[in-house]
PDB file of N, CA and C in Angstrom:
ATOM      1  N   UNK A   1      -7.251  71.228 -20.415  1.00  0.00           N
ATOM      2  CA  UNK A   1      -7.892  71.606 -21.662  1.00  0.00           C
ATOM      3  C   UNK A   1      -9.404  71.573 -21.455  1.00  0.00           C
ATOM      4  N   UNK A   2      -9.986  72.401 -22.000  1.00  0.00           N
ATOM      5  CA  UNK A   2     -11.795  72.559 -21.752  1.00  0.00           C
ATOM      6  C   UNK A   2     -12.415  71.805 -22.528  1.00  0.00           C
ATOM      7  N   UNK A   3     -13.359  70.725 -22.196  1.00  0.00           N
ATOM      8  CA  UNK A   3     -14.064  70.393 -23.025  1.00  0.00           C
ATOM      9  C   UNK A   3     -14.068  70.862 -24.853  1.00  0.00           C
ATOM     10  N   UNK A   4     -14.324  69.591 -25.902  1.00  0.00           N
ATOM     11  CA  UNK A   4     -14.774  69.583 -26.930  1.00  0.00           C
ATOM     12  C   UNK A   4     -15.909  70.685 -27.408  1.00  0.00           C
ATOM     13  N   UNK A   5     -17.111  70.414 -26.281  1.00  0.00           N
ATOM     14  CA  UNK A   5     -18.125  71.215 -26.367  1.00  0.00           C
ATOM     15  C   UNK A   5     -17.866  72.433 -26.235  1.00  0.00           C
ATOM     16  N   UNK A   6     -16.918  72.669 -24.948  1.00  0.00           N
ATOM     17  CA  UNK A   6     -16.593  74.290 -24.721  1.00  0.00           C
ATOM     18  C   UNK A   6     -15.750  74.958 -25.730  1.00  0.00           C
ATOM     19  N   UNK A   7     -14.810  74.328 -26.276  1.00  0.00           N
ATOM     20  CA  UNK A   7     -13.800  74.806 -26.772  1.00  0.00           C
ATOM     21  C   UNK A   7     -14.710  75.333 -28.329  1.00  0.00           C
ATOM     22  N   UNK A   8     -15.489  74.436 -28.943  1.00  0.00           N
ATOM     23  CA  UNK A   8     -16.180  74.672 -29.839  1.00  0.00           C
ATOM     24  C   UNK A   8     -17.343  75.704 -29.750  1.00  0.00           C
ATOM     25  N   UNK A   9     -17.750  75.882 -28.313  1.00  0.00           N
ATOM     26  CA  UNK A   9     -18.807  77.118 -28.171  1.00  0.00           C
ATOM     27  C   UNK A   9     -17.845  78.623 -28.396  1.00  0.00           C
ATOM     28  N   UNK A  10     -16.552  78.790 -27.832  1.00  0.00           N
ATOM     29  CA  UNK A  10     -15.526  79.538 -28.075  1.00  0.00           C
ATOM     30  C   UNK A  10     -15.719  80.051 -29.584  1.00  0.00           C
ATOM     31  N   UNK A  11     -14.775  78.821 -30.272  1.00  0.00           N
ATOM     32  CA  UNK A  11     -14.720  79.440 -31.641  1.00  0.00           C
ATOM     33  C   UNK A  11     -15.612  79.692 -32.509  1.00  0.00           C
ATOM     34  N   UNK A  12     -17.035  79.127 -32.203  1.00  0.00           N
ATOM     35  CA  UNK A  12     -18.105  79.403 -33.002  1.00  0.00           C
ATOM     36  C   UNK A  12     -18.733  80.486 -33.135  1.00  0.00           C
ATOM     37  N   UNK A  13     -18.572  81.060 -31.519  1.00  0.00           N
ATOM     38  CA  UNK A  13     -18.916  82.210 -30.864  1.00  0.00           C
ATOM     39  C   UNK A  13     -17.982  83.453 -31.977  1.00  0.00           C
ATOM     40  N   UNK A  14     -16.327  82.741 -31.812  1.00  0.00           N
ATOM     41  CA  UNK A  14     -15.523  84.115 -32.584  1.00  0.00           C
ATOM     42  C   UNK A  14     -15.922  83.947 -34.431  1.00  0.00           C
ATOM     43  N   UNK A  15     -16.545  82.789 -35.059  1.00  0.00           N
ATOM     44  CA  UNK A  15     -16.844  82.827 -36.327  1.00  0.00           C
ATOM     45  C   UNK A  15     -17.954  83.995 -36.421  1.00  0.00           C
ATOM     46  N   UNK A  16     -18.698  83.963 -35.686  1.00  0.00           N
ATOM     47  CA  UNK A  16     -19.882  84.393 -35.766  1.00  0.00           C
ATOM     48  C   UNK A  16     -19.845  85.951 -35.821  1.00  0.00           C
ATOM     49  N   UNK A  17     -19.196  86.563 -34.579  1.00  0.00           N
ATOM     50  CA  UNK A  17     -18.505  87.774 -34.536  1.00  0.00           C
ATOM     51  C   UNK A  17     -17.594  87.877 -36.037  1.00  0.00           C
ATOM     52  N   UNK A  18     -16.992  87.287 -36.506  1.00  0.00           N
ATOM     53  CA  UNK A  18     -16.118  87.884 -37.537  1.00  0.00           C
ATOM     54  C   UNK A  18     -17.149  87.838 -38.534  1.00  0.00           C
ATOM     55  N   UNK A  19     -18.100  87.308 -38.656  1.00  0.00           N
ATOM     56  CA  UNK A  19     -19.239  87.284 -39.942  1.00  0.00           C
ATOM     57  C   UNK A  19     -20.135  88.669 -39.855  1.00  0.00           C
ATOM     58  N   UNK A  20     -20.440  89.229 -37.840  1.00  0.00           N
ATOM     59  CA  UNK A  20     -20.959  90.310 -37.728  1.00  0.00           C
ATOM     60  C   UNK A  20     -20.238  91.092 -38.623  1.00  0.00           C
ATOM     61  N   UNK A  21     -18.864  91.174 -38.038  1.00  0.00           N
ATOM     62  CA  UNK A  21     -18.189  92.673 -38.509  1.00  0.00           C
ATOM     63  C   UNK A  21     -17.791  92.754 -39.685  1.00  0.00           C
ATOM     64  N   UNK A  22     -18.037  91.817 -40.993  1.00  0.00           N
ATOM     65  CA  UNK A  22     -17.721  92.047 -42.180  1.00  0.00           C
ATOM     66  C   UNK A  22     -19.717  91.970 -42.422  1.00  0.00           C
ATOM     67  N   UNK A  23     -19.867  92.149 -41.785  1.00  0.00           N
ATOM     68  CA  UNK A  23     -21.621  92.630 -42.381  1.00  0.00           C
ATOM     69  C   UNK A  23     -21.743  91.398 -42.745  1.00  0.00           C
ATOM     70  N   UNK A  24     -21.277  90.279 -43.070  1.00  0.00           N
ATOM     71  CA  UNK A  24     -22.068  89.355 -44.259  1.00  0.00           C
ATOM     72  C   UNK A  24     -23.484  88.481 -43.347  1.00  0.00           C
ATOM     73  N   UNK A  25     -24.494  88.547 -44.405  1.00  0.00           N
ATOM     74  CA  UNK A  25     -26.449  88.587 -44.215  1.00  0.00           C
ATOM     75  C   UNK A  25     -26.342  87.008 -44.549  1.00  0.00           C
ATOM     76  N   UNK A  26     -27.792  86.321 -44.009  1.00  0.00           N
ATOM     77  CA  UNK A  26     -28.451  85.810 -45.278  1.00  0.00           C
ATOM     78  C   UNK A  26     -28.483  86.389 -46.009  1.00  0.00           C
ATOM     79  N   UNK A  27     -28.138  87.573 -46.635  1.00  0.00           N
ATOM     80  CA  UNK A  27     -28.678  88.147 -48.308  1.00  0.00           C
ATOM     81  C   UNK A  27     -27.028  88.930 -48.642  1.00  0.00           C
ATOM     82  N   UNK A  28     -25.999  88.548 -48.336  1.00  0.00           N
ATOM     83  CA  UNK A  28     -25.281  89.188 -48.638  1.00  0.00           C
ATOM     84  C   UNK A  28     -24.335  87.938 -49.880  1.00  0.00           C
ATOM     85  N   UNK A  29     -24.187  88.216 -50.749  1.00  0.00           N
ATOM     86  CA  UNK A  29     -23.413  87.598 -51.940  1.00  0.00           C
ATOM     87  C   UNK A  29     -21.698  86.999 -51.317  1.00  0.00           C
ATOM     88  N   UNK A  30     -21.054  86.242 -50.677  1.00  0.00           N
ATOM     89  CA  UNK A  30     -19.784  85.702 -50.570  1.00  0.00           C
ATOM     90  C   UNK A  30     -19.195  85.470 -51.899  1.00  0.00           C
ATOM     91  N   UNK A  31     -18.430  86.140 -51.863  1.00  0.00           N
ATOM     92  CA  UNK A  31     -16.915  85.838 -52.684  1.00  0.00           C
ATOM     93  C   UNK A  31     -16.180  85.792 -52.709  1.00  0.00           C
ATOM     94  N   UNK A  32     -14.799  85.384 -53.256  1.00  0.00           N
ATOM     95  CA  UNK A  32     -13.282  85.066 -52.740  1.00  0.00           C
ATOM     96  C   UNK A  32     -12.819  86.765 -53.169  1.00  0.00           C
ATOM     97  N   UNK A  33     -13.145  87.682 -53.560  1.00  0.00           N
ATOM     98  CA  UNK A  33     -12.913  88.585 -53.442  1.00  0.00           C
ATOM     99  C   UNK A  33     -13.094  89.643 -52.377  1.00  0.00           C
ATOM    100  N   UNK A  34     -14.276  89.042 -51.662  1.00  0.00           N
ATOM    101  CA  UNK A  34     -14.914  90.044 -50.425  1.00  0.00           C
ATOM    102  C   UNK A  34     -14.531  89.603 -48.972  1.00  0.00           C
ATOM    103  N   UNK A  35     -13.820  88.127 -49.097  1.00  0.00           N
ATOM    104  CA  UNK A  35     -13.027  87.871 -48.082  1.00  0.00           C
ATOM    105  C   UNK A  35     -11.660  87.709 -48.281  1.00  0.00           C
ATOM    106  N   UNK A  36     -11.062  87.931 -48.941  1.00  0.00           N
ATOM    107  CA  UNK A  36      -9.602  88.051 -49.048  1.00  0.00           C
ATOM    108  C   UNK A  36      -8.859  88.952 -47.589  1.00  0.00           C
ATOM    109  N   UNK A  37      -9.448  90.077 -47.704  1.00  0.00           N
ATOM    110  CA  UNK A  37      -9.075  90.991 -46.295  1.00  0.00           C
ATOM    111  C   UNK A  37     -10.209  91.175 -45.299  1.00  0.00           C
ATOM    112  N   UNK A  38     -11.087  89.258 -45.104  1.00  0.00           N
ATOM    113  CA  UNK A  38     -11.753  89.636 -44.333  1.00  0.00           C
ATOM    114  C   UNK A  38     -11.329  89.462 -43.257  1.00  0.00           C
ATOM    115  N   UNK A  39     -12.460  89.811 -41.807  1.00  0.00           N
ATOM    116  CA  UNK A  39     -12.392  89.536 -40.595  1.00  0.00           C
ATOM    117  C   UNK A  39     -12.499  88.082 -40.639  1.00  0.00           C
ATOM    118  N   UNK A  40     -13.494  87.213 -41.330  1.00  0.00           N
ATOM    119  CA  UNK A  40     -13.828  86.012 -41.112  1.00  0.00           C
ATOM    120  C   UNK A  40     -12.731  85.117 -41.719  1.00  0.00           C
ATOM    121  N   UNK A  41     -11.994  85.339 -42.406  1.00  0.00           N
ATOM    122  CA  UNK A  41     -10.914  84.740 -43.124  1.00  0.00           C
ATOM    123  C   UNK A  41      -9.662  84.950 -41.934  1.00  0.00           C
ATOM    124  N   UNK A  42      -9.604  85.766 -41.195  1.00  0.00           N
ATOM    125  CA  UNK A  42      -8.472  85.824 -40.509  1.00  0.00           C
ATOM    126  C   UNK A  42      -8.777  84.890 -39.054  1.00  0.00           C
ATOM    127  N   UNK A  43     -10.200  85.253 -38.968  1.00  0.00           N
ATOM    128  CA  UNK A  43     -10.536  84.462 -37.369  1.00  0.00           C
ATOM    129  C   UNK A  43     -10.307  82.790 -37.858  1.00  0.00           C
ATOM    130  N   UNK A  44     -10.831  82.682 -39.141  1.00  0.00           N
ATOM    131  CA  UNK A  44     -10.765  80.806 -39.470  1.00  0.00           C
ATOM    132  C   UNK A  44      -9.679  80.817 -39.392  1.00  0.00           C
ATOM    133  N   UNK A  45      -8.649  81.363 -40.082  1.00  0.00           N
ATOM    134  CA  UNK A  45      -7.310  80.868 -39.914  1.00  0.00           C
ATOM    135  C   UNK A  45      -6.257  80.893 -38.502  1.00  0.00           C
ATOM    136  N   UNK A  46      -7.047  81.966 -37.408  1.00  0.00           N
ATOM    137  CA  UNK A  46      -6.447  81.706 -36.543  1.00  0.00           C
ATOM    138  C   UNK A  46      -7.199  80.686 -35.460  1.00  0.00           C
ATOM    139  N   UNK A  47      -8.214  80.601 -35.645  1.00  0.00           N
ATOM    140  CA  UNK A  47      -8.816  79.310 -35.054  1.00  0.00           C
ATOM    141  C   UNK A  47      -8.534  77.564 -35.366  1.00  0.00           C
ATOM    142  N   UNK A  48      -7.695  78.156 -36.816  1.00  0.00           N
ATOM    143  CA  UNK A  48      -7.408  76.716 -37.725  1.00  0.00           C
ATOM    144  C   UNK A  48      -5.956  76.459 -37.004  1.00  0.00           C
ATOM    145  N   UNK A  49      -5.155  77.415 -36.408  1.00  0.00           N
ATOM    146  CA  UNK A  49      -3.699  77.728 -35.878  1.00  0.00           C
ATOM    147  C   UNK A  49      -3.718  77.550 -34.426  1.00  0.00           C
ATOM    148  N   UNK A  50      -5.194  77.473 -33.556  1.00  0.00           N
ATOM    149  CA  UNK A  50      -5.695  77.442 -32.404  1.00  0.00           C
ATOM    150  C   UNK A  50      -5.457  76.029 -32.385  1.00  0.00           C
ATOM    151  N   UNK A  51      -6.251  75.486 -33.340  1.00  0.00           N
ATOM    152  CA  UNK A  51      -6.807  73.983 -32.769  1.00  0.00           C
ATOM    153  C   UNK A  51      -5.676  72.839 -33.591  1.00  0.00           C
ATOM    154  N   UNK A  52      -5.034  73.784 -34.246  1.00  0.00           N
ATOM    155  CA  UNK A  52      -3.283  72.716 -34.700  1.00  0.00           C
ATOM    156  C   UNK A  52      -2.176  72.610 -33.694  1.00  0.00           C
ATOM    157  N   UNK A  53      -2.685  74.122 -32.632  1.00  0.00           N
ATOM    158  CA  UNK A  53      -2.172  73.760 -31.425  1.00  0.00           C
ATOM    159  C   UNK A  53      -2.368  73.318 -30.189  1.00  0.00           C
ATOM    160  N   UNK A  54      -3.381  72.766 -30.292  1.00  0.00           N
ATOM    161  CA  UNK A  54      -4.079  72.660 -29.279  1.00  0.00           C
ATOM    162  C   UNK A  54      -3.505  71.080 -28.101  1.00  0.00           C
ATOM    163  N   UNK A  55      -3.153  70.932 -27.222  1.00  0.00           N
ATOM    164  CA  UNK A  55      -2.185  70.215 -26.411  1.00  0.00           C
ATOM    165  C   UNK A  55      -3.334  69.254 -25.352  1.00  0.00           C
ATOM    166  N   UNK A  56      -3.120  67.757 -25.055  1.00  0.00           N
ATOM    167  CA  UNK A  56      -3.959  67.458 -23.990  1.00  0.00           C
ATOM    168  C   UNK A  56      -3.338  67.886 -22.989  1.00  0.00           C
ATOM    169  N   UNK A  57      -4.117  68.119 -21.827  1.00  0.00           N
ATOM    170  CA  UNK A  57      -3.259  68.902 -20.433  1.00  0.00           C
ATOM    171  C   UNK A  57      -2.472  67.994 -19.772  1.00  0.00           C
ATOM    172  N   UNK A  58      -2.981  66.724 -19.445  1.00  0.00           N
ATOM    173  CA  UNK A  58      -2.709  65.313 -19.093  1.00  0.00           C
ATOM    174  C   UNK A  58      -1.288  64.905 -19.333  1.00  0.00           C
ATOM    175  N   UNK A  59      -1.048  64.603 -20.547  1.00  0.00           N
ATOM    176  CA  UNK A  59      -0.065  64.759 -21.333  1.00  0.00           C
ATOM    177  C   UNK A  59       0.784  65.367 -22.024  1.00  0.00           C
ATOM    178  N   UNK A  60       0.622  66.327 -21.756  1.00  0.00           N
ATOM    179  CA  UNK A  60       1.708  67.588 -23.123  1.00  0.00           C
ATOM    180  C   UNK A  60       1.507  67.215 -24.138  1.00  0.00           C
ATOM    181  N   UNK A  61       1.145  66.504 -25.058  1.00  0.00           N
ATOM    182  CA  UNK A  61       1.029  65.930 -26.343  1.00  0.00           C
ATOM    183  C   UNK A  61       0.081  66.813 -27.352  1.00  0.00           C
ATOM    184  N   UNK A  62       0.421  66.780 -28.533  1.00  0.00           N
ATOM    185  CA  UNK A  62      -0.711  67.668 -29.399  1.00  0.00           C
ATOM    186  C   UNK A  62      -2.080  66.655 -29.567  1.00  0.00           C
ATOM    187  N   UNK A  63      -3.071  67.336 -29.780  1.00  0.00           N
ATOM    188  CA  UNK A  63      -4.334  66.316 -29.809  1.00  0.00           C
ATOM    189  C   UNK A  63      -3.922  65.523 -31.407  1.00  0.00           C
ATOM    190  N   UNK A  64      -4.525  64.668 -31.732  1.00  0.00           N
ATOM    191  CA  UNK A  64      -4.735  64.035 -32.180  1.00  0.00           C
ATOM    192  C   UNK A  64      -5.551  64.326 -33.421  1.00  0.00           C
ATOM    193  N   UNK A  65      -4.934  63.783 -34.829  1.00  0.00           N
ATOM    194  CA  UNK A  65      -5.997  64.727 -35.859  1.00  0.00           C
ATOM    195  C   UNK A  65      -7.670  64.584 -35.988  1.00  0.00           C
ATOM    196  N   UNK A  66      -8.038  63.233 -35.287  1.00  0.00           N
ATOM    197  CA  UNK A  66      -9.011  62.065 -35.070  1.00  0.00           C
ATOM    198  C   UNK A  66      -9.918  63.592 -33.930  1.00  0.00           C
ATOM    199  N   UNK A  67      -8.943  64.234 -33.014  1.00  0.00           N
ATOM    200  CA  UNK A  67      -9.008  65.098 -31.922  1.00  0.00           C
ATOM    201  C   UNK A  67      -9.654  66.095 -32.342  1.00  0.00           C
ATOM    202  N   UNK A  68      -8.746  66.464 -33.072  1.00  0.00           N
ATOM    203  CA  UNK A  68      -8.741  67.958 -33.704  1.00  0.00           C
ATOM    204  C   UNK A  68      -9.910  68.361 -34.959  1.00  0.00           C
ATOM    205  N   UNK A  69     -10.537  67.206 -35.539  1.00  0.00           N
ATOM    206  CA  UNK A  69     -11.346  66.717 -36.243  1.00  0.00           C
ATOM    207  C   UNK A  69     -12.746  66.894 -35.412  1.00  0.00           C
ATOM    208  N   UNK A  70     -12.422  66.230 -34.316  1.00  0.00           N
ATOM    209  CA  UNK A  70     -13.718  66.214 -33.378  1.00  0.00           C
ATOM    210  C   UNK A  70     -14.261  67.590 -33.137  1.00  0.00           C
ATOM    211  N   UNK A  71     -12.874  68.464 -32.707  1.00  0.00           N
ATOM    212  CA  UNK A  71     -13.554  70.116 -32.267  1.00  0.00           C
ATOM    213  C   UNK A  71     -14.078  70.408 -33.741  1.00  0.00           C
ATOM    214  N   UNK A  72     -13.748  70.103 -34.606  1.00  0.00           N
ATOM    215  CA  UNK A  72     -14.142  71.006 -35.515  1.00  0.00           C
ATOM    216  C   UNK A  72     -15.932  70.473 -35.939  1.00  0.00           C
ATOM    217  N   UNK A  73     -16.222  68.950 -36.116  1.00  0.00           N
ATOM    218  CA  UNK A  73     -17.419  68.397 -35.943  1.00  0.00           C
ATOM    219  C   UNK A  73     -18.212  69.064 -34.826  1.00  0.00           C
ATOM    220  N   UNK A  74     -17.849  69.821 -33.677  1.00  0.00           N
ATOM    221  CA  UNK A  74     -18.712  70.517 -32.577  1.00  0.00           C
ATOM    222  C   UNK A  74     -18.850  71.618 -33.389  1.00  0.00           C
ATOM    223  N   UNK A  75     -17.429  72.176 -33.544  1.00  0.00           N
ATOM    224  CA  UNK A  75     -17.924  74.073 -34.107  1.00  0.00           C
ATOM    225  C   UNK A  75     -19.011  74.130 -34.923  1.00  0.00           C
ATOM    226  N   UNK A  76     -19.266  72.845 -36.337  1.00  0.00           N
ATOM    227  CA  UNK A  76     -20.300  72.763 -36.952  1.00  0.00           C
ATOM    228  C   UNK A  76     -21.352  72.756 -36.339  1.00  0.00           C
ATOM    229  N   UNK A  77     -21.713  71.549 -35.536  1.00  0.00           N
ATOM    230  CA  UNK A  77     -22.615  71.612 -34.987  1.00  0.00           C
ATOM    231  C   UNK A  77     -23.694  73.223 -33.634  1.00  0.00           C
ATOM    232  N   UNK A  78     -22.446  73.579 -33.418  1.00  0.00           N
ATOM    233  CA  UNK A  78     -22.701  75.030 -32.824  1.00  0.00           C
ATOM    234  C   UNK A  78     -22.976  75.878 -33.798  1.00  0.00           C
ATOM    235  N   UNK A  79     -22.839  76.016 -34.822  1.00  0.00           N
ATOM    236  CA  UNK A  79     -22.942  76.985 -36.221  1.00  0.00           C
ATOM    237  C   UNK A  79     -24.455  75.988 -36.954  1.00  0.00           C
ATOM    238  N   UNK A  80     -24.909  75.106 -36.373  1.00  0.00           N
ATOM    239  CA  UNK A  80     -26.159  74.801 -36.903  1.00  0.00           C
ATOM    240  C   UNK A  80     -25.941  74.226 -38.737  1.00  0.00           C
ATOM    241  N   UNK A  81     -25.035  73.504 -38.862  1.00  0.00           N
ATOM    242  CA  UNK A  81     -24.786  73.454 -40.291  1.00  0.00           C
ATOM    243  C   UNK A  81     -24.925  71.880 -40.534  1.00  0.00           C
ATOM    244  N   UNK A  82     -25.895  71.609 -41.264  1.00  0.00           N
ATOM    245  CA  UNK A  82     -26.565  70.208 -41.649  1.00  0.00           C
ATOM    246  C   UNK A  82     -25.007  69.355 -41.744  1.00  0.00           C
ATOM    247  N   UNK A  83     -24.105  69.729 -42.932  1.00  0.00           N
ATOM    248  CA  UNK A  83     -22.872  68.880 -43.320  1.00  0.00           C
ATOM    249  C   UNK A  83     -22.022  68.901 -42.572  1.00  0.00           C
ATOM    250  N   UNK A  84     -21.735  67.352 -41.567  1.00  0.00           N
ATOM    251  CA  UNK A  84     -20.147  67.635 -41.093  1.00  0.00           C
ATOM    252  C   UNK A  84     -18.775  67.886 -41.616  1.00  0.00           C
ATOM    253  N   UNK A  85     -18.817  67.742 -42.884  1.00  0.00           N
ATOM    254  CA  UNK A  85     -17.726  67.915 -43.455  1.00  0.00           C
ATOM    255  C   UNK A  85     -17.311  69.354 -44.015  1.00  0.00           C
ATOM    256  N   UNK A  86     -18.174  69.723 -43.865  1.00  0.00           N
ATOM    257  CA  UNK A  86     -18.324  71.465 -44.520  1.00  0.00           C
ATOM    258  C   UNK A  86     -17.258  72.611 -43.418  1.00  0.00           C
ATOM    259  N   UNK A  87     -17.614  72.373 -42.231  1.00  0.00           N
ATOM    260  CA  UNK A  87     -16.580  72.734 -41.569  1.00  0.00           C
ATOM    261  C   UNK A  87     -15.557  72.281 -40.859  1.00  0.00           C
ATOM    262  N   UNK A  88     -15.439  71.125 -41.809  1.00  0.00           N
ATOM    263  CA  UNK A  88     -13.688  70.906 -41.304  1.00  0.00           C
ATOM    264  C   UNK A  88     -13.138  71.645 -42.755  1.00  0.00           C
ATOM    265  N   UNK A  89     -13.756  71.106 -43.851  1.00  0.00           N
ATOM    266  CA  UNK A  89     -13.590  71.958 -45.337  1.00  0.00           C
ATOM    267  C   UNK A  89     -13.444  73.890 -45.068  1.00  0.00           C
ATOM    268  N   UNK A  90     -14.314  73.827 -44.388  1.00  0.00           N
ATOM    269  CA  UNK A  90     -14.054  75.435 -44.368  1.00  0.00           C
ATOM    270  C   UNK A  90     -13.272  76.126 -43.827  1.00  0.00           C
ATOM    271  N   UNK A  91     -12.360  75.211 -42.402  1.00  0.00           N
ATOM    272  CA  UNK A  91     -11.416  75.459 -42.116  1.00  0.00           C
ATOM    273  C   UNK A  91     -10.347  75.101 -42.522  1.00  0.00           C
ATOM    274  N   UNK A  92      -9.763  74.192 -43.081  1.00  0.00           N
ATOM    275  CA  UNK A  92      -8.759  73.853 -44.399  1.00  0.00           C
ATOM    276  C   UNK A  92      -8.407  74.770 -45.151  1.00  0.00           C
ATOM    277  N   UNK A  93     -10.004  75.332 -46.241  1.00  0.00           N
ATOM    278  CA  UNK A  93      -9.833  76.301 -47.114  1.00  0.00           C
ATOM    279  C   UNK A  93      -9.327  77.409 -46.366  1.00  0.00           C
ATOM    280  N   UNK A  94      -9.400  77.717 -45.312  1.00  0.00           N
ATOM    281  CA  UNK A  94      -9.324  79.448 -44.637  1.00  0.00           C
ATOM    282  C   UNK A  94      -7.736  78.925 -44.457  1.00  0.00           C
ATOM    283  N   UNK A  95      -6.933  77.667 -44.450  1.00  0.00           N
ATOM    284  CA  UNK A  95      -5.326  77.863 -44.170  1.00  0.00           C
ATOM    285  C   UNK A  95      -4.914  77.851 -45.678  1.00  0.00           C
ATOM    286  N   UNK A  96      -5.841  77.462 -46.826  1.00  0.00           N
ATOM    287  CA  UNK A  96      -5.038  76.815 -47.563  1.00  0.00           C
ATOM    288  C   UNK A  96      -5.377  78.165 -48.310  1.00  0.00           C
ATOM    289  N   UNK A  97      -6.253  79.091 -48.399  1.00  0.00           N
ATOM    290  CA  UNK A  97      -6.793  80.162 -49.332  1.00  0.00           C
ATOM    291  C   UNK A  97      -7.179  79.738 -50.098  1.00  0.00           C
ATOM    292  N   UNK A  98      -8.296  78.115 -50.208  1.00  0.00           N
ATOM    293  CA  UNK A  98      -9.137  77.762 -51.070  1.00  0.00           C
ATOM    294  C   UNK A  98     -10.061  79.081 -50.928  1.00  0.00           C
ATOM    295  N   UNK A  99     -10.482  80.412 -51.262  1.00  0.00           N
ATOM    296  CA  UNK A  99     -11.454  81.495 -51.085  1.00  0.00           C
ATOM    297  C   UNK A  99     -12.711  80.596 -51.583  1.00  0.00           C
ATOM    298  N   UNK A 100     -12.763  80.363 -53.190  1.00  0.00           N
ATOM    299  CA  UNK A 100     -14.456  80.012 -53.417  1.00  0.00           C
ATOM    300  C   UNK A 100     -14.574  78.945 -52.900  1.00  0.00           C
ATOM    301  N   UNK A 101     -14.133  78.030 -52.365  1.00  0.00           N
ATOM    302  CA  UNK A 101     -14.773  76.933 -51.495  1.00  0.00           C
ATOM    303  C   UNK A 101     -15.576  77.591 -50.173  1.00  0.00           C
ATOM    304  N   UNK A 102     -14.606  78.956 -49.558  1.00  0.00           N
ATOM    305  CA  UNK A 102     -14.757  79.078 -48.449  1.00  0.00           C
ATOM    306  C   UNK A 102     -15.916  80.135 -48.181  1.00  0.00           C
ATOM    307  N   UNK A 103     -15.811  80.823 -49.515  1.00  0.00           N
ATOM    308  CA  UNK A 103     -17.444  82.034 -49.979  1.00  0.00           C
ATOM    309  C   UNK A 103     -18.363  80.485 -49.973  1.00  0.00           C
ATOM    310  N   UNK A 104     -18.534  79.915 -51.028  1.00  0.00           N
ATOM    311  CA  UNK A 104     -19.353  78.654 -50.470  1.00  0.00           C
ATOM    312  C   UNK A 104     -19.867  78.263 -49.761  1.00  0.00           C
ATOM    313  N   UNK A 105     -19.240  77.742 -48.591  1.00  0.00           N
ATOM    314  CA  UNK A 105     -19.207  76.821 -47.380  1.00  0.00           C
ATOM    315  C   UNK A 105     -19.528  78.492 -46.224  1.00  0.00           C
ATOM    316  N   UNK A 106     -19.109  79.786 -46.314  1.00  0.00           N
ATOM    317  CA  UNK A 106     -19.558  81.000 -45.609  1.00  0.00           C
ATOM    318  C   UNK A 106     -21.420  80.938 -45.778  1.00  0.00           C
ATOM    319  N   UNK A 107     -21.783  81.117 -47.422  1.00  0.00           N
ATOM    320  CA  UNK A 107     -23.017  81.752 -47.180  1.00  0.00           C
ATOM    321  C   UNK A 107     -23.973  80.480 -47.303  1.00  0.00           C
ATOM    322  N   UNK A 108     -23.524  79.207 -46.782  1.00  0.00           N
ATOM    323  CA  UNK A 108     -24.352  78.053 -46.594  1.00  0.00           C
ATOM    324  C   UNK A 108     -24.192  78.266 -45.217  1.00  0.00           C
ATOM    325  N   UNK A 109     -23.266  78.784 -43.877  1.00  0.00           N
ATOM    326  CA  UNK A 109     -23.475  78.776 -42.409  1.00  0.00           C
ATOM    327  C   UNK A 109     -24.411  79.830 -42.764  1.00  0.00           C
ATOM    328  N   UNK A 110     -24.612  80.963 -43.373  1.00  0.00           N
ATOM    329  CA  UNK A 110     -25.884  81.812 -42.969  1.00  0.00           C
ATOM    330  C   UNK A 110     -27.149  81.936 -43.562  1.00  0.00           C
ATOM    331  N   UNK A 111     -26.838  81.089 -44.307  1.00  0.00           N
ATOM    332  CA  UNK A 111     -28.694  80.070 -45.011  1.00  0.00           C
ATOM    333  C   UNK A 111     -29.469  80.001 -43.567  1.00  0.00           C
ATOM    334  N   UNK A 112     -28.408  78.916 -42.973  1.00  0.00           N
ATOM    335  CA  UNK A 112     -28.869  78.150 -41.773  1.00  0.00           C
ATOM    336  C   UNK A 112     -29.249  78.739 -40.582  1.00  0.00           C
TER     337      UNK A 112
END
């Protein structure tokens, strides 16, 4: 398994791309309406499906939620976002279809 750091440069890398291709700006308005069929709604959720599967190599074992918690504290930190809790929240919302949490917690990563 690749590094915490790496694994989180990965998915931050594919958030970022899915934010390109639905256009959304600093100046673009997020809403649970404008991501319903977004790109960025589908990459969180398959990144949220990535890292629920994610296995130590060592062991065969699934990581650990303590684990799985951790990548997601990097992805933040690679996305430059003051709150650690915002993107473990933002990936939650993208499985759970909390949308306005996740318009929220979207146009606060591109404040930043």
């Amino acid at each position: 398994m690749p590094t915490y750091s790496a694994l989180a440069k990965q998915y931050s890398d594919r958030i970022k791309s899915a934010l390109t291709k639905d256009g959304f700006t600093v100046s673009s308005r997020i809403s649970p309406s404008s991501l319903r069929n977004s790109a960025t709604l589908k990459e969180l959720r398959a990144i949220r499906t990535d890292i629920d599967g994610l296995v130590y190599t060592e062991f065969g074992k699934s990581l650990s939620e303590n684990d799985k918690n951790r990548v997601i504290g990097q992805i933040q930190k690679e996305l430059s976002m003051p709150d650690p809790m915002r993107m473990e929240k933002q990936v939650k919302s993208a499985k759970n279809d909390l949308l306005p949490e996740l318009a929220e917690t979207i146009q606060n990563i591109l404040k930043d």
